[in-house]
C-alpha atoms as a PDB file:
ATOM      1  CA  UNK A   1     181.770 171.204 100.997  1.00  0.00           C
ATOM      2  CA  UNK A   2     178.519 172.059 103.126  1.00  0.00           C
ATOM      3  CA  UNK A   3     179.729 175.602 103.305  1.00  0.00           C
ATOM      4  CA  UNK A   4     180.192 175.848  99.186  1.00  0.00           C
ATOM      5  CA  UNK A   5     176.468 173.994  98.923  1.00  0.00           C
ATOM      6  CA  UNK A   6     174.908 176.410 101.280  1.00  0.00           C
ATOM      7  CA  UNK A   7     176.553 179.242  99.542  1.00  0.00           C
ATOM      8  CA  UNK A   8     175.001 178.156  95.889  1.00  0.00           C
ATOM      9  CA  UNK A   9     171.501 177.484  97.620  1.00  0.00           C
ATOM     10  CA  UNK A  10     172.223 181.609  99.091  1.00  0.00           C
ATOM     11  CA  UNK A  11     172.919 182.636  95.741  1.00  0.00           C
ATOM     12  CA  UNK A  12     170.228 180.950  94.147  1.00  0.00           C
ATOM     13  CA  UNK A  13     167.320 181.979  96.593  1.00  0.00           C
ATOM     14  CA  UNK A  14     168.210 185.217  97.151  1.00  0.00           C
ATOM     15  CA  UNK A  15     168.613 185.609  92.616  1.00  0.00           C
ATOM     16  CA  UNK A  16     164.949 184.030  92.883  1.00  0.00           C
ATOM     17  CA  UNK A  17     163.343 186.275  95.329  1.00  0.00           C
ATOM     18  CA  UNK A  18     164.999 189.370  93.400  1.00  0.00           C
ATOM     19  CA  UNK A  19     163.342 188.291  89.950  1.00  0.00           C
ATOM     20  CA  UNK A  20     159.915 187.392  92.072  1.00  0.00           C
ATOM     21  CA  UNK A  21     160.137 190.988  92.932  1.00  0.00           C
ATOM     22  CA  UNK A  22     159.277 191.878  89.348  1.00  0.00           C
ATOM     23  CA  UNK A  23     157.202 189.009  88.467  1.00  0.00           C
ATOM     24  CA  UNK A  24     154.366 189.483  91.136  1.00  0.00           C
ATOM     25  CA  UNK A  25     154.519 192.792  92.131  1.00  0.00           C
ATOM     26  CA  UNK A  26     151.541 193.294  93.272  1.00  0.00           C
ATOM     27  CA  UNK A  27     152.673 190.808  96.818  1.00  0.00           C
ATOM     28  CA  UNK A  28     155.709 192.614  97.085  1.00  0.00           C
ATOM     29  CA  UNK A  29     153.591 195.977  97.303  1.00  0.00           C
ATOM     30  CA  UNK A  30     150.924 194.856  99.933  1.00  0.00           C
ATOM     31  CA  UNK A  31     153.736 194.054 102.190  1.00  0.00           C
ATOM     32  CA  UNK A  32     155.594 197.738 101.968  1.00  0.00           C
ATOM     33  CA  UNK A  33     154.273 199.345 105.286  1.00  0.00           C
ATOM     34  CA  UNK A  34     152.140 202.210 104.679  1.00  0.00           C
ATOM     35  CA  UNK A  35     154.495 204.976 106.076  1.00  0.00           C
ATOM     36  CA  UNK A  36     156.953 204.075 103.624  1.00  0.00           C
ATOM     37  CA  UNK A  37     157.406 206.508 100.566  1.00  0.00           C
ATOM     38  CA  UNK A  38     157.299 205.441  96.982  1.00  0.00           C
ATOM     39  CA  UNK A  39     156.245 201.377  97.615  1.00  0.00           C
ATOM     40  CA  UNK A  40     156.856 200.568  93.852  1.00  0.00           C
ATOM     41  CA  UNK A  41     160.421 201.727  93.783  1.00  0.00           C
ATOM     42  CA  UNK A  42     160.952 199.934  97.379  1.00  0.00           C
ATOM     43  CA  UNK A  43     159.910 197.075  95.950  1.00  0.00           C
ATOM     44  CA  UNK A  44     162.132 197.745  92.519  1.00  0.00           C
ATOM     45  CA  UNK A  45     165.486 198.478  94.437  1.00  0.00           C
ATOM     46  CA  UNK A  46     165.062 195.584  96.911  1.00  0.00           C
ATOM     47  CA  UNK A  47     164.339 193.198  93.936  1.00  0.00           C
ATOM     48  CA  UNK A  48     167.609 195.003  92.186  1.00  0.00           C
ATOM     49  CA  UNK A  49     169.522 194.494  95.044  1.00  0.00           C
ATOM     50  CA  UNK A  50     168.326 190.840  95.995  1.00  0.00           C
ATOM     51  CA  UNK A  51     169.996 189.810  92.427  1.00  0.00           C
ATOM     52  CA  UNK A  52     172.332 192.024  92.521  1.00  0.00           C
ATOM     53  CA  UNK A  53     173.681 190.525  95.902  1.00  0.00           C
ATOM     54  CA  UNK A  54     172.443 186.576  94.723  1.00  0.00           C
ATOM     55  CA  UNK A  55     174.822 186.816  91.734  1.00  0.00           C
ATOM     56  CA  UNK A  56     178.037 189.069  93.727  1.00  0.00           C
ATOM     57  CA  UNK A  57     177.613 185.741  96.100  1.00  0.00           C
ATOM     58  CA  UNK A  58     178.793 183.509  93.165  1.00  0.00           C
ATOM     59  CA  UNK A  59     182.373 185.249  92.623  1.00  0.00           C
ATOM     60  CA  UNK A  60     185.079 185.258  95.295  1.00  0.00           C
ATOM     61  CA  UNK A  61     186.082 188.618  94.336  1.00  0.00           C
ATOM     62  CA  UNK A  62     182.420 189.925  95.428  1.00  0.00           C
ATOM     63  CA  UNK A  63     181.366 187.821  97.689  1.00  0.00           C
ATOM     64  CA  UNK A  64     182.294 189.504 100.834  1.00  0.00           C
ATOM     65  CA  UNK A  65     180.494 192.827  99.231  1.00  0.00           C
ATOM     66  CA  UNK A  66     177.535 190.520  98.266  1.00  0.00           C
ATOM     67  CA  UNK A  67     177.311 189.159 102.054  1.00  0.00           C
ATOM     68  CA  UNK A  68     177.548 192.185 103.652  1.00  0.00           C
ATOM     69  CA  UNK A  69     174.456 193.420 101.176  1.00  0.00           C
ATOM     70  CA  UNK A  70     172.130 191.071 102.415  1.00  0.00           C
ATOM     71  CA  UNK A  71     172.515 191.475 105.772  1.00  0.00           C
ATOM     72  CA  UNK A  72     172.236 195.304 104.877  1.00  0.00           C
ATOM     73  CA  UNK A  73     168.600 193.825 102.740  1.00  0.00           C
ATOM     74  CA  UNK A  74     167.698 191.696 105.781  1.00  0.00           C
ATOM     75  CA  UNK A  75     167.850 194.132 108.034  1.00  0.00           C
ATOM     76  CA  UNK A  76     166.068 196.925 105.985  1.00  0.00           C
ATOM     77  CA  UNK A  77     163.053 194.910 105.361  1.00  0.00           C
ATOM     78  CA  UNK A  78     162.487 193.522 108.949  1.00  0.00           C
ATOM     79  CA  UNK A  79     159.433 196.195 109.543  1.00  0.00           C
ATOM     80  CA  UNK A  80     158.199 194.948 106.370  1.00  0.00           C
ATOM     81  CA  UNK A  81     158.199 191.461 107.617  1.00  0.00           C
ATOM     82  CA  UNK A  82     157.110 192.775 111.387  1.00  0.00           C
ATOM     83  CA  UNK A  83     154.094 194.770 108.941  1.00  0.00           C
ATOM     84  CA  UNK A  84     152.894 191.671 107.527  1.00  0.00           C
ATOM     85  CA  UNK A  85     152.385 189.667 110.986  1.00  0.00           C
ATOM     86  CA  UNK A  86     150.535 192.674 112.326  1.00  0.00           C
ATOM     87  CA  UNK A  87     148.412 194.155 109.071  1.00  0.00           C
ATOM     88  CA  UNK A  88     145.778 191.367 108.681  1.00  0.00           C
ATOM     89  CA  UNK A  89     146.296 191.362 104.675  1.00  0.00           C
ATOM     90  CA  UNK A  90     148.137 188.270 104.847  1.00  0.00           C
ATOM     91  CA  UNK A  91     145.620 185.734 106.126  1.00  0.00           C
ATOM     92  CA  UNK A  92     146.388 183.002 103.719  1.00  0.00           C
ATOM     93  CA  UNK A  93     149.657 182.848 105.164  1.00  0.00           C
ATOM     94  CA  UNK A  94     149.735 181.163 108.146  1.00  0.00           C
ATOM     95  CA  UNK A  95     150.353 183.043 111.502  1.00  0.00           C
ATOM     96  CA  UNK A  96     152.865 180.594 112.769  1.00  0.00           C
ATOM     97  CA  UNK A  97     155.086 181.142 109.830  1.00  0.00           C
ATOM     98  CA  UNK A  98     154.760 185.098 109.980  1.00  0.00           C
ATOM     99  CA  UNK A  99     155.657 185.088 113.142  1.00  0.00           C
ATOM    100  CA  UNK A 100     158.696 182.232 112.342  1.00  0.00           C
ATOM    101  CA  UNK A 101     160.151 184.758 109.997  1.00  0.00           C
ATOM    102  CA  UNK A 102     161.082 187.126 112.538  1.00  0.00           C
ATOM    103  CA  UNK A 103     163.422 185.314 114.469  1.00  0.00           C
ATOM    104  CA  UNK A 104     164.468 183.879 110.695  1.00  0.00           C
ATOM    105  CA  UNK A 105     165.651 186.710 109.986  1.00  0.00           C
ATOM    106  CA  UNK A 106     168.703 186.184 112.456  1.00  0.00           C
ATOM    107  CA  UNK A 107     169.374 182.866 111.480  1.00  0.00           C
ATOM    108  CA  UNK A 108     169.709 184.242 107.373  1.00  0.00           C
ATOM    109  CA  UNK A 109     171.949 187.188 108.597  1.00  0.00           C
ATOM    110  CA  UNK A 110     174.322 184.710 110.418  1.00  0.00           C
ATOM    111  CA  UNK A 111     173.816 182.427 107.570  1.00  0.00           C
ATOM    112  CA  UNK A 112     175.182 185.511 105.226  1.00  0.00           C
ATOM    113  CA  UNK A 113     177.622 186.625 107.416  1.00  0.00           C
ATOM    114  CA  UNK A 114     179.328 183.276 106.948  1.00  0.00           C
ATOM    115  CA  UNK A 115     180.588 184.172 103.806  1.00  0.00           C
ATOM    116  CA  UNK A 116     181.828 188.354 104.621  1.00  0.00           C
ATOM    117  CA  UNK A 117     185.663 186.757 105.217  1.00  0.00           C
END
């Protein structure tokens, strides 16, 4: 039952931060590293592929798929999350929890892994 909760809270957050890619943009695009090409379509096809992933999580038949996608995500935006401890554009957030997100980022791939059987 915890495992089917855990997998709706997944789906939901991950369908929430997709849509929040299109919604505020202009966050999304201060925290695309500078060497990165093209930082609006970054943002675009991580946003796609957050929902994308959020909804697949929902459906036994893509579920696995889904999974395996955000670890794929998670691990493809860890410089992203490493760029925002280290820019300085991001003083309003907290250092603590910039630097809690790195090791977080473990924690949500096991958490997604879970659910690749």
């Amino acid at each position: 039952m915890l495992l089917k909760i855990a997998l709706y809270a997944m789906a939901a957050f991950y369908t929430y931060a997709g849509v929040a890619h299109f919604r505020n943009p202009k966050f999304f695009l201060k925290i695309v590293p500078p060497w990165l090409p093209y930082p609006q379509l970054m943002v675009d096809l991580s946003g796609i592929a957050e929902i994308v992933c959020g909804i697949g999580l929902l459906f036994p038949q893509t579920r696995p798929w889904a999974a395996w996608g955000i670890i794929a995500l998670l691990i493809t935006v860890f410089p992203a999350n490493v760029y925002m401890l280290t820019s300085g554009k991001f003083s309003s957030i907290p250092e603590w929890f910039l630097w809690l997100r790195l090791p977080l980022q473990a924690v949500l791939i096991w958490w997604a892994w879970l659910y690749t059987k």
